[in-house]
C-alpha atoms as a PDB file:
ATOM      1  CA  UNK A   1      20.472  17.374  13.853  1.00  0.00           C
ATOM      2  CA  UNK A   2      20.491  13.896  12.991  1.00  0.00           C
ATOM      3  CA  UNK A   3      18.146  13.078   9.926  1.00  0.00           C
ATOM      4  CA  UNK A   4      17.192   9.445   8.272  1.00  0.00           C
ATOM      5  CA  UNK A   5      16.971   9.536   4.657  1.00  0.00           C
ATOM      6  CA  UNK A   6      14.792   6.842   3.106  1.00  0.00           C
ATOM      7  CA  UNK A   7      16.239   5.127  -0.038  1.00  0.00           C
ATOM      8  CA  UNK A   8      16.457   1.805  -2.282  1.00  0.00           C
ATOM      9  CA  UNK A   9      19.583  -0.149  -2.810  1.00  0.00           C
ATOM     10  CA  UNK A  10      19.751   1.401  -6.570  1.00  0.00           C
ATOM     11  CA  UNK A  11      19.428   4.940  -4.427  1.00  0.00           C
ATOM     12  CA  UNK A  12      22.241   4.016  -2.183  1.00  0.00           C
ATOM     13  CA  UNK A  13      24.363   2.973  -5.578  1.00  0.00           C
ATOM     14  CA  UNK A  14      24.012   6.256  -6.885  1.00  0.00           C
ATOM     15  CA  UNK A  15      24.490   8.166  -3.654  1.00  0.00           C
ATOM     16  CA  UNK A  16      27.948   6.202  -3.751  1.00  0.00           C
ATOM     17  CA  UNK A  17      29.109   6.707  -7.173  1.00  0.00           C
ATOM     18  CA  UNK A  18      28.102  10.649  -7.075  1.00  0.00           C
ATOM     19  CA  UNK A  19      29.296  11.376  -3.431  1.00  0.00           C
ATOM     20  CA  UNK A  20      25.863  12.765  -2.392  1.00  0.00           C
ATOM     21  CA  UNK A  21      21.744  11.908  -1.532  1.00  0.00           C
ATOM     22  CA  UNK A  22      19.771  13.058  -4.224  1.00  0.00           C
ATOM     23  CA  UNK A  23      19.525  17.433  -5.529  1.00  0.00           C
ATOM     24  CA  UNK A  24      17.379  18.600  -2.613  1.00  0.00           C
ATOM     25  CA  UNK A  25      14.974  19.502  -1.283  1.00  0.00           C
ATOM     26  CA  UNK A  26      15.973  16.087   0.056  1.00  0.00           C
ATOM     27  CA  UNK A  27      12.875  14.398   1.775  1.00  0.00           C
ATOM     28  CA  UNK A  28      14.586  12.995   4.787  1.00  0.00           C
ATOM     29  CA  UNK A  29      12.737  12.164   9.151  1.00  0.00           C
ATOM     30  CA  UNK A  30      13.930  13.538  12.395  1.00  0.00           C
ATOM     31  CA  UNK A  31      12.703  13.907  15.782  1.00  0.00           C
ATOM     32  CA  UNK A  32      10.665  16.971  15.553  1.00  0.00           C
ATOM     33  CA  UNK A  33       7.923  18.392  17.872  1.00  0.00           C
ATOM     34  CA  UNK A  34       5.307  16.788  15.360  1.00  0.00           C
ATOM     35  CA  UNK A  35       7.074  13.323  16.044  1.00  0.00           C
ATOM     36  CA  UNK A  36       7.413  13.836  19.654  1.00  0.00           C
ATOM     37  CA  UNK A  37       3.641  14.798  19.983  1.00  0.00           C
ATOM     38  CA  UNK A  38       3.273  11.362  18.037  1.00  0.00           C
ATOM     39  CA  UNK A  39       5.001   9.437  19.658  1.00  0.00           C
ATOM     40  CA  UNK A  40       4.326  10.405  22.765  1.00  0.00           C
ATOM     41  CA  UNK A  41       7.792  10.231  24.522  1.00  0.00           C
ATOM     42  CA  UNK A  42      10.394  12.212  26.083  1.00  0.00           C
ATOM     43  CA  UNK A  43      13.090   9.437  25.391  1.00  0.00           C
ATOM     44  CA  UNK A  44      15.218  10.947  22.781  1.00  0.00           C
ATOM     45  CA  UNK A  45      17.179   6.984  21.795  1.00  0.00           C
ATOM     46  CA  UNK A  46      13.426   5.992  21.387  1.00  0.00           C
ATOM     47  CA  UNK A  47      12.438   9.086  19.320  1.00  0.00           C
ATOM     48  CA  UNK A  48      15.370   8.459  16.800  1.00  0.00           C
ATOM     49  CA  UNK A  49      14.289   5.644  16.951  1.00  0.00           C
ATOM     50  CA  UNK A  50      10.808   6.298  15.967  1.00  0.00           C
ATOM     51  CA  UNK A  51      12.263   8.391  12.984  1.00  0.00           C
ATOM     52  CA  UNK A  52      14.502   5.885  11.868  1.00  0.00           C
ATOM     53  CA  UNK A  53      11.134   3.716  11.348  1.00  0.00           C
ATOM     54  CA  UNK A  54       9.275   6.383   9.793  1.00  0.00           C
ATOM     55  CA  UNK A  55      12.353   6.587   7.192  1.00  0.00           C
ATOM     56  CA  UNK A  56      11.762   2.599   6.881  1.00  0.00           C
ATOM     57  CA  UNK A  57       8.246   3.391   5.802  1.00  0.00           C
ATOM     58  CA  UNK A  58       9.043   6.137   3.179  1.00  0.00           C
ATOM     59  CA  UNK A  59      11.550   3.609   1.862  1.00  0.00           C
ATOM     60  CA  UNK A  60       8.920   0.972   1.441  1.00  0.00           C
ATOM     61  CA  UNK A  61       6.974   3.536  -0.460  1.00  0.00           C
ATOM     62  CA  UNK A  62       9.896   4.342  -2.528  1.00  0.00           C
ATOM     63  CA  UNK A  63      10.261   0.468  -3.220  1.00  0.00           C
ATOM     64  CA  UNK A  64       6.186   0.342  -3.968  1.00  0.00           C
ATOM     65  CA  UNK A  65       6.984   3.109  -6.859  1.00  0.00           C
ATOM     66  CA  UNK A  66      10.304   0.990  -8.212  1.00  0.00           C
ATOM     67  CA  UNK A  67       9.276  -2.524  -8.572  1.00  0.00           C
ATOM     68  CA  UNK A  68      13.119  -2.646 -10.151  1.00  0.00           C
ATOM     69  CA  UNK A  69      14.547  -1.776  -7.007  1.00  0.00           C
ATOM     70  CA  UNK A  70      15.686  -4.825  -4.728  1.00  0.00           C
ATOM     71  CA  UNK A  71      13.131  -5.712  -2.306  1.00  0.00           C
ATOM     72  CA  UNK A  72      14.969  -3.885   0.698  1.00  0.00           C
ATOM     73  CA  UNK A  73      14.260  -1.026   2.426  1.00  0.00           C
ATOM     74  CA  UNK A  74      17.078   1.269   3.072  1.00  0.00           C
ATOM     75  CA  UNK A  75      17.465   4.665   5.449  1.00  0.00           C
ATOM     76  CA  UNK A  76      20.779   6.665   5.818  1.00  0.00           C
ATOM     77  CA  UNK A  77      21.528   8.472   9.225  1.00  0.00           C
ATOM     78  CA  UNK A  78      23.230  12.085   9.038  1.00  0.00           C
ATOM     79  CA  UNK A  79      24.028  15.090  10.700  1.00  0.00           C
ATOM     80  CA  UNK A  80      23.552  17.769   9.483  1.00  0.00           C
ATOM     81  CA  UNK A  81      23.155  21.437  10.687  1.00  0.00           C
ATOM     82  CA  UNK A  82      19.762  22.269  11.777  1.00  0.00           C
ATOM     83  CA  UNK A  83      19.634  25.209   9.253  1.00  0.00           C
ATOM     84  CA  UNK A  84      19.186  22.976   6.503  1.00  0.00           C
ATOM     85  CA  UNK A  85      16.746  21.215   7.560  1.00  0.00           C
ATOM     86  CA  UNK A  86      12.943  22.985   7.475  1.00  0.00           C
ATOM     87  CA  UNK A  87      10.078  20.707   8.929  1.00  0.00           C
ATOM     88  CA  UNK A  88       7.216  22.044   6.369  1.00  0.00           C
ATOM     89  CA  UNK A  89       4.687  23.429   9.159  1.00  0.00           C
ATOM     90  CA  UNK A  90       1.886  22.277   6.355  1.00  0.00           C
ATOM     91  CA  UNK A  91       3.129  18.650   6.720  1.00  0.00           C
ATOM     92  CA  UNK A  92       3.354  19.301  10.387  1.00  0.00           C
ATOM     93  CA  UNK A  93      -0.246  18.776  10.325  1.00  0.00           C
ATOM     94  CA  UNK A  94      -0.487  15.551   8.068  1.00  0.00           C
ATOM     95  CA  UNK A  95      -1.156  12.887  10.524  1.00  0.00           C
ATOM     96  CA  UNK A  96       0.549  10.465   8.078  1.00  0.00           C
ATOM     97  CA  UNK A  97       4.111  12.389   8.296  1.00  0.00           C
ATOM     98  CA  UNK A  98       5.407  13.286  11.550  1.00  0.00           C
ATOM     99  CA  UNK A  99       8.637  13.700  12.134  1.00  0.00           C
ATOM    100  CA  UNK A 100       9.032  13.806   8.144  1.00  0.00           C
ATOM    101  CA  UNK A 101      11.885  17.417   7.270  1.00  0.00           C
ATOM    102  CA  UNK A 102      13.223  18.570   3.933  1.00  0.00           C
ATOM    103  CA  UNK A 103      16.980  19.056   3.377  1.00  0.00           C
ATOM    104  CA  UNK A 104      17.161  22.302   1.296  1.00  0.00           C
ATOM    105  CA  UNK A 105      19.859  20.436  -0.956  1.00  0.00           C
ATOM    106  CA  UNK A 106      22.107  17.706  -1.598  1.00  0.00           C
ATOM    107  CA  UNK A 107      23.084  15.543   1.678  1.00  0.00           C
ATOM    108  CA  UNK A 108      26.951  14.596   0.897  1.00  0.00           C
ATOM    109  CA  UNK A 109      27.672  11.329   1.798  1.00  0.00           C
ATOM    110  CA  UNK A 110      30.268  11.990   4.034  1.00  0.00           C
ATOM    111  CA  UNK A 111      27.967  13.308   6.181  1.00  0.00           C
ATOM    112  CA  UNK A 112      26.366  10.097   6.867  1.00  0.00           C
ATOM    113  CA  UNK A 113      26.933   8.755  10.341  1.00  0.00           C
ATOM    114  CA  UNK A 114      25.608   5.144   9.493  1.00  0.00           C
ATOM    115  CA  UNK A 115      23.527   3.158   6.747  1.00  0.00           C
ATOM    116  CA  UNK A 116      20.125   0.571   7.724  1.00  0.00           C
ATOM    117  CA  UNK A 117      19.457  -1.635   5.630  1.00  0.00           C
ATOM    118  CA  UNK A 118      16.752  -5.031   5.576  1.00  0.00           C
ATOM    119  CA  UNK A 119      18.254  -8.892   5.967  1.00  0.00           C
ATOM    120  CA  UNK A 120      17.886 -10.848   2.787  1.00  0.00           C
ATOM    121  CA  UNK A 121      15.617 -12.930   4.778  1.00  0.00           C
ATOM    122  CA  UNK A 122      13.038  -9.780   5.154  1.00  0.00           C
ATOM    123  CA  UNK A 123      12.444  -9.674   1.490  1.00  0.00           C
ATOM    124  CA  UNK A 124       9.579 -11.922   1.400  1.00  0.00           C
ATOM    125  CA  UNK A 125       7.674  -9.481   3.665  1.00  0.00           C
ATOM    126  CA  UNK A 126       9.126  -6.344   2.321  1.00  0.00           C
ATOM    127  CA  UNK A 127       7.825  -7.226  -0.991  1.00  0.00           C
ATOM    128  CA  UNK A 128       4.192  -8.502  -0.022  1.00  0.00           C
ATOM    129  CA  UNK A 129       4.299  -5.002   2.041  1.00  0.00           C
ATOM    130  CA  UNK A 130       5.198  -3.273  -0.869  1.00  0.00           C
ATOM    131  CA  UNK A 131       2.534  -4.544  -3.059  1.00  0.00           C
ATOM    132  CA  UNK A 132      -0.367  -3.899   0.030  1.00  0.00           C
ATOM    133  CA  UNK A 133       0.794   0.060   0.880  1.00  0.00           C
ATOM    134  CA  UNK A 134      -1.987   1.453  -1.982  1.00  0.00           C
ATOM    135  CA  UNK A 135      -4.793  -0.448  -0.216  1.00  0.00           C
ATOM    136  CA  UNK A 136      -3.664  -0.253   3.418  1.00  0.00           C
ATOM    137  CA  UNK A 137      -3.237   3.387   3.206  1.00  0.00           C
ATOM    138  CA  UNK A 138      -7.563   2.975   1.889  1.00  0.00           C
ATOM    139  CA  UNK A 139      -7.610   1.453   5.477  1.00  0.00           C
ATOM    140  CA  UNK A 140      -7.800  -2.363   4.390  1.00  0.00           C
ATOM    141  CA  UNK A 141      -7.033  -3.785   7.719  1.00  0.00           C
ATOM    142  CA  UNK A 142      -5.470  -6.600   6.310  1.00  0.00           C
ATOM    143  CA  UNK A 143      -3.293  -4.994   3.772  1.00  0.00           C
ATOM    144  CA  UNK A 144      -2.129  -2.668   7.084  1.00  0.00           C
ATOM    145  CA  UNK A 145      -1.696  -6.066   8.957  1.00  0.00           C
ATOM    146  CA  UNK A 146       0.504  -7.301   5.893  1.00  0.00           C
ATOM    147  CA  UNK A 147       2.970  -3.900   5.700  1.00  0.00           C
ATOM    148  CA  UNK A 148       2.725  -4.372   9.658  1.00  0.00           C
ATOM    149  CA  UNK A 149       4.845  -7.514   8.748  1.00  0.00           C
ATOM    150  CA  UNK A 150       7.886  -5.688   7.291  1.00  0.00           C
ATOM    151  CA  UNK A 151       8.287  -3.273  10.090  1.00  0.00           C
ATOM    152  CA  UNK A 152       8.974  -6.517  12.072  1.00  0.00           C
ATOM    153  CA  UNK A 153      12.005  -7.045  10.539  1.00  0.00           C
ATOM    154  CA  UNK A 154      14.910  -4.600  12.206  1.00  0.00           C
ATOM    155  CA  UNK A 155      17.239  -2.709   9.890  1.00  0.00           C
ATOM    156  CA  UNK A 156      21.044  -3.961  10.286  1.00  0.00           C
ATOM    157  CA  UNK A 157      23.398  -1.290  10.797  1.00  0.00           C
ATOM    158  CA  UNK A 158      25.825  -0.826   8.785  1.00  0.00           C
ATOM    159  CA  UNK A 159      28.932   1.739   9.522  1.00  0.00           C
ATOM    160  CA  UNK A 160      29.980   4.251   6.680  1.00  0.00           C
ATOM    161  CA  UNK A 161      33.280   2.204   5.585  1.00  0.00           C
ATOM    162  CA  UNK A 162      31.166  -1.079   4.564  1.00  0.00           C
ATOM    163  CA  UNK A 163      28.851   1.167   1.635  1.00  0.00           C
ATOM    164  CA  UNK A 164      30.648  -0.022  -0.718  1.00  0.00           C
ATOM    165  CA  UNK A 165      30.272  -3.931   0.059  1.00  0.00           C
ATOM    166  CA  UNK A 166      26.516  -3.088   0.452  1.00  0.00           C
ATOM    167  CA  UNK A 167      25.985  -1.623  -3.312  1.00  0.00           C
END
């Protein structure tokens, strides 16, 4: 199954220097039946899609919690088997996370297919979307219209082999 793990650039660091993505359970997105239901397609290129941009989101969450971090979000693609990976039938049910799994431990780097990361020119918005999640997730239309902005910006790919020129 292939999973997209939201992180920060200090994340990706340490995911580098130890060899693997955090101890587990590993919060990580997928195309799963809540996602498809979602997203309302059969397409599987769009659904990964669609979970690679869910992944974008929990990164700019995990960017709103480390105002350290740089102001880029950041989502690693794996495979992994599908028996560690659990969708949590409760958050099945959260409108707010489909598509969202849980690695049941440590994802080793070398399982990563592929690393997204944000432009330096998307920092601007990444950071005024940062700073509006708390208030468009109260519904304030125009904080939502301001973390709106961010997801504008596509995530470059980046293969396995340039991680370290990216940390």
């Amino acid at each position: 199954m292939r999973v997209y793990v939201p992180l920060t650039l200090p994340g990706l660091a340490e995911a580098h220097r130890t060899g693997e993505l955090g101890t587990g359970p590993l919060a990580a997105y997928a195309v799963t039946p809540a996602l498809r239901e979602w997203y309302r397609s059969q397409d599987t290129e769009e659904l990964e899609y669609a979970a690679l941009n869910r992944a974008a989101l929990a990164s700019l969450r995990l960017l709103a919690a480390d105002t350290a971090a740089s102001r880029r979000r950041v989502v690693v693609a794996a495979d992994v088997p599908d028996a560690a990976v659990s969708s949590g039938s409760d958050r099945d049910l959260d409108r707010a996370a489909p598509g969202e799994v849980r690695l049941s431990g440590p994802l080793p780097l070398a399982k990563a297919a592929s690393v997204h990361v944000d432009s330096a020119d998307a920092e601007a918005d990444v950071t005024a979307a940062a700073e509006a999640l708390a208030a468009a997730d109260g519904g304030d239309d125009e904080a939502l219209f301001v973390v709106d902005g961010a997801e504008e910006h596509e995530l470059l790919w980046y293969a396995t082999q340039e991680l370290p020129n990216l940390v």
